[in-house]
Protein backbone atom coordinates (compact mmCIF):
# COMPACT_ATOMS: atom_id res chain seq x y z
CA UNK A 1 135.63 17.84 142.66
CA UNK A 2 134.44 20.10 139.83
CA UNK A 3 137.15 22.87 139.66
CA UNK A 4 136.80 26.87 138.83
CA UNK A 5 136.49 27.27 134.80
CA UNK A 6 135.16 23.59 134.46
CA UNK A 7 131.82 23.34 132.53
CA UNK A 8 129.21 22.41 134.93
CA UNK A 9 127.73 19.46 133.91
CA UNK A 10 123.66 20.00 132.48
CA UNK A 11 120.95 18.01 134.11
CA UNK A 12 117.71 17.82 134.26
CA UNK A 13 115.42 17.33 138.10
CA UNK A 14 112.06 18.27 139.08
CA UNK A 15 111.76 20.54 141.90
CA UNK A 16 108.93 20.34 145.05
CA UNK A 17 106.19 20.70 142.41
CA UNK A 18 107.17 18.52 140.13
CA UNK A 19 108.47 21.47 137.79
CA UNK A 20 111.60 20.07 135.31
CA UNK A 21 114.75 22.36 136.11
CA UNK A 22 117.41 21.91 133.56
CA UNK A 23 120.33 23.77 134.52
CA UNK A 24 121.09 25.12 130.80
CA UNK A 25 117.76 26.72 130.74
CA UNK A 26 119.44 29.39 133.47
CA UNK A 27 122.30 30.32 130.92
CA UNK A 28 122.45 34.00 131.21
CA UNK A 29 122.02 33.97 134.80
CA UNK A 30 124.69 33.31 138.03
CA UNK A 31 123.10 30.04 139.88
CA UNK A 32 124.10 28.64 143.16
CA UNK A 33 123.42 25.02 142.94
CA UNK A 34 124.26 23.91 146.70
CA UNK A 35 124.07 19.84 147.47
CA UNK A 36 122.99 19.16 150.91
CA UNK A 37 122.02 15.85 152.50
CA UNK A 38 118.77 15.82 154.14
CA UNK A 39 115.51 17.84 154.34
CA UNK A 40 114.58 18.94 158.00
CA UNK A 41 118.00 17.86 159.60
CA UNK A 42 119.79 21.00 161.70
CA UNK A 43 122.22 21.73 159.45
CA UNK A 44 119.95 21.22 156.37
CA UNK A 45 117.63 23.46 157.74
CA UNK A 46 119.87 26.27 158.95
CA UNK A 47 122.03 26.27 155.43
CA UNK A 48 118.47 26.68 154.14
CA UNK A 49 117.20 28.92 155.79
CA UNK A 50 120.64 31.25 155.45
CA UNK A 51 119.78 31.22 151.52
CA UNK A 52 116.04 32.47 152.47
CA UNK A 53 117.13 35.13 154.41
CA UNK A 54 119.56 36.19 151.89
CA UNK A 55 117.45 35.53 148.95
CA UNK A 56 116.46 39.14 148.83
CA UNK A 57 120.17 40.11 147.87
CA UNK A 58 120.68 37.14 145.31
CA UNK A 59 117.53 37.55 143.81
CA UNK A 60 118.11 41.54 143.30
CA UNK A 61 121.47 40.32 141.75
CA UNK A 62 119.96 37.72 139.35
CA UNK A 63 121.26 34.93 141.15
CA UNK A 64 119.75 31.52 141.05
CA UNK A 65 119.49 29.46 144.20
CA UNK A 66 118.82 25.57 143.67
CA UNK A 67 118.88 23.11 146.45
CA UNK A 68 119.78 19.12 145.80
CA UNK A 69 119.26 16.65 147.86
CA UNK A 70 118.36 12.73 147.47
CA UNK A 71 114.53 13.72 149.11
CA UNK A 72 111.42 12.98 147.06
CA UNK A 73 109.06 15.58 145.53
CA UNK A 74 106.73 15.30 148.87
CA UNK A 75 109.74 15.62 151.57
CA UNK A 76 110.71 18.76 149.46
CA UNK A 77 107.58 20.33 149.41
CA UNK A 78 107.60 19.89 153.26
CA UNK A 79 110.77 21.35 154.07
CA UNK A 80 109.77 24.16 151.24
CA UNK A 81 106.61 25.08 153.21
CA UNK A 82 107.83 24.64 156.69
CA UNK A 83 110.65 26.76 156.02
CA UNK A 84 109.13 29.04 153.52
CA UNK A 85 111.54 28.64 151.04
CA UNK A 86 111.43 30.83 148.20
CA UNK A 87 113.57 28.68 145.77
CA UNK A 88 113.44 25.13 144.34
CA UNK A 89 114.50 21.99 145.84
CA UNK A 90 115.49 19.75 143.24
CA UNK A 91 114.60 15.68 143.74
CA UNK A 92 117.70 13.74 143.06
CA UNK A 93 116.51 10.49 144.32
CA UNK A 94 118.69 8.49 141.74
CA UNK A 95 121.88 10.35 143.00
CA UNK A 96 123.28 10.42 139.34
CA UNK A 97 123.81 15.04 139.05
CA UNK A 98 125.10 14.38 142.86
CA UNK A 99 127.49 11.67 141.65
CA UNK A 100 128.53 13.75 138.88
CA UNK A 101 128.90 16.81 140.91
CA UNK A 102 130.92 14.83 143.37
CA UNK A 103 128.31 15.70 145.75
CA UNK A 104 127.28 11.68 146.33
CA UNK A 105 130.42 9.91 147.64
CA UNK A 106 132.51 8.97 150.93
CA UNK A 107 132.18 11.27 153.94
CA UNK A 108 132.53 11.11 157.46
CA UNK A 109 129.81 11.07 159.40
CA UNK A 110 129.60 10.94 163.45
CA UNK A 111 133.22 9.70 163.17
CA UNK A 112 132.28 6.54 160.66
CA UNK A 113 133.43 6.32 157.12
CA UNK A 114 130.20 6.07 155.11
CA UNK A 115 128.71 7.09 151.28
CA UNK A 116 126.70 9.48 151.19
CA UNK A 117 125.77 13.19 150.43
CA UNK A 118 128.61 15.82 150.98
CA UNK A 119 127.78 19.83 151.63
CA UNK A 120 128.81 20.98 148.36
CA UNK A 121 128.08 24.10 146.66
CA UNK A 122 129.01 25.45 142.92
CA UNK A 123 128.29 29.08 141.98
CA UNK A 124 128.30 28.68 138.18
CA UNK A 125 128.62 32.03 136.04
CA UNK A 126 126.11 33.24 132.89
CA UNK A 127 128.49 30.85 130.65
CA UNK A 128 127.60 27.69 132.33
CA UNK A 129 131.81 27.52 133.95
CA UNK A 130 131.94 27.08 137.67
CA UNK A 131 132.95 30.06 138.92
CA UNK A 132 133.37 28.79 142.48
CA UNK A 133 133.11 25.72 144.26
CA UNK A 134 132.89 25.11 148.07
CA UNK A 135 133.61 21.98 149.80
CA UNK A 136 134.09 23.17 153.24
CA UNK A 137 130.65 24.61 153.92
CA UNK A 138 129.46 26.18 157.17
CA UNK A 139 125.65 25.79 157.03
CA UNK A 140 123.93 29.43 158.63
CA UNK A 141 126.74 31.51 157.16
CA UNK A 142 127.39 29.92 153.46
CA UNK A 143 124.37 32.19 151.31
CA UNK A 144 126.80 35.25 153.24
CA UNK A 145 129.75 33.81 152.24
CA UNK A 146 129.05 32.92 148.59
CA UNK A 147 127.69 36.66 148.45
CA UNK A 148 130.54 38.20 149.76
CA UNK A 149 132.78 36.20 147.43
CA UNK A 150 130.64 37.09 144.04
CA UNK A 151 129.45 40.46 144.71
């Protein structure tokens, strides 16, 4: 996993709307870029939905939210609308800024060893370092935690 001080790796994914998101185009600016496996699932949706009712506080901090996930454009834009989401879901449907995020990789799941997307989050400072990284996430109180820790 990425550690604290590393240079987070630039990429570039398009969002719900098909809008390009490179991450040094947010230089200047704290961003949480949280990996998460799958639009609409309960945990998904309640990690989610803990950034949008916290978004008032990052957003009045200049803090960047980005969601990842392996979804399309479309399943994005559904999840974004059902949920009102008021920050980009980025399409990694090739898996290559989860694989180099260590996002994309073994996991348990349901007690079976299987690949796939882990519940990751980096908070990554105006520099482009990580500033924090989270492995062990608890979905509906993460966007709290990640505040409490940076603010």
């Amino acid at each position: 996993m990425l550690k604290e001080g590393d240079l987070a790796p630039d990429f570039e994914l398009p969002d719900q709307d098909g809008v390009m998101h490179k991450l040094s185009g947010y230089r200047g600016k704290k961003v949480v870029l949280y990996f998460y496996p799958k639009d609409d699932t309960p945990g998904c949706t309640k990690e989610a939905c803990s950034f949008r009712d916290s978004f008032g506080d990052f957003r009045k901090h200049g803090i960047v939210v980005l969601g990842v996930s392996k979804d399309g454009q479309k399943s994005h834009a559904k999840f974004q609308e059902k949920y009102s989401l008021p920050f980009p879901l980025l399409s990694d449907t090739e898996k290559n800024v989860s694989g180099t995020y260590e996002a994309w990789g073994p996991k348990k799941f349901m007690g079976k060893d299987m690949i796939g997307m882990n519940r990751i989050t980096y908070v990554i400072n105006e520099e482009g370092k990580i500033l924090k990284a989270y492995e062990k996430v608890k979905p509906q109180d993460h966007a709290q935690e990640i505040l409490d820790d940076i603010l």
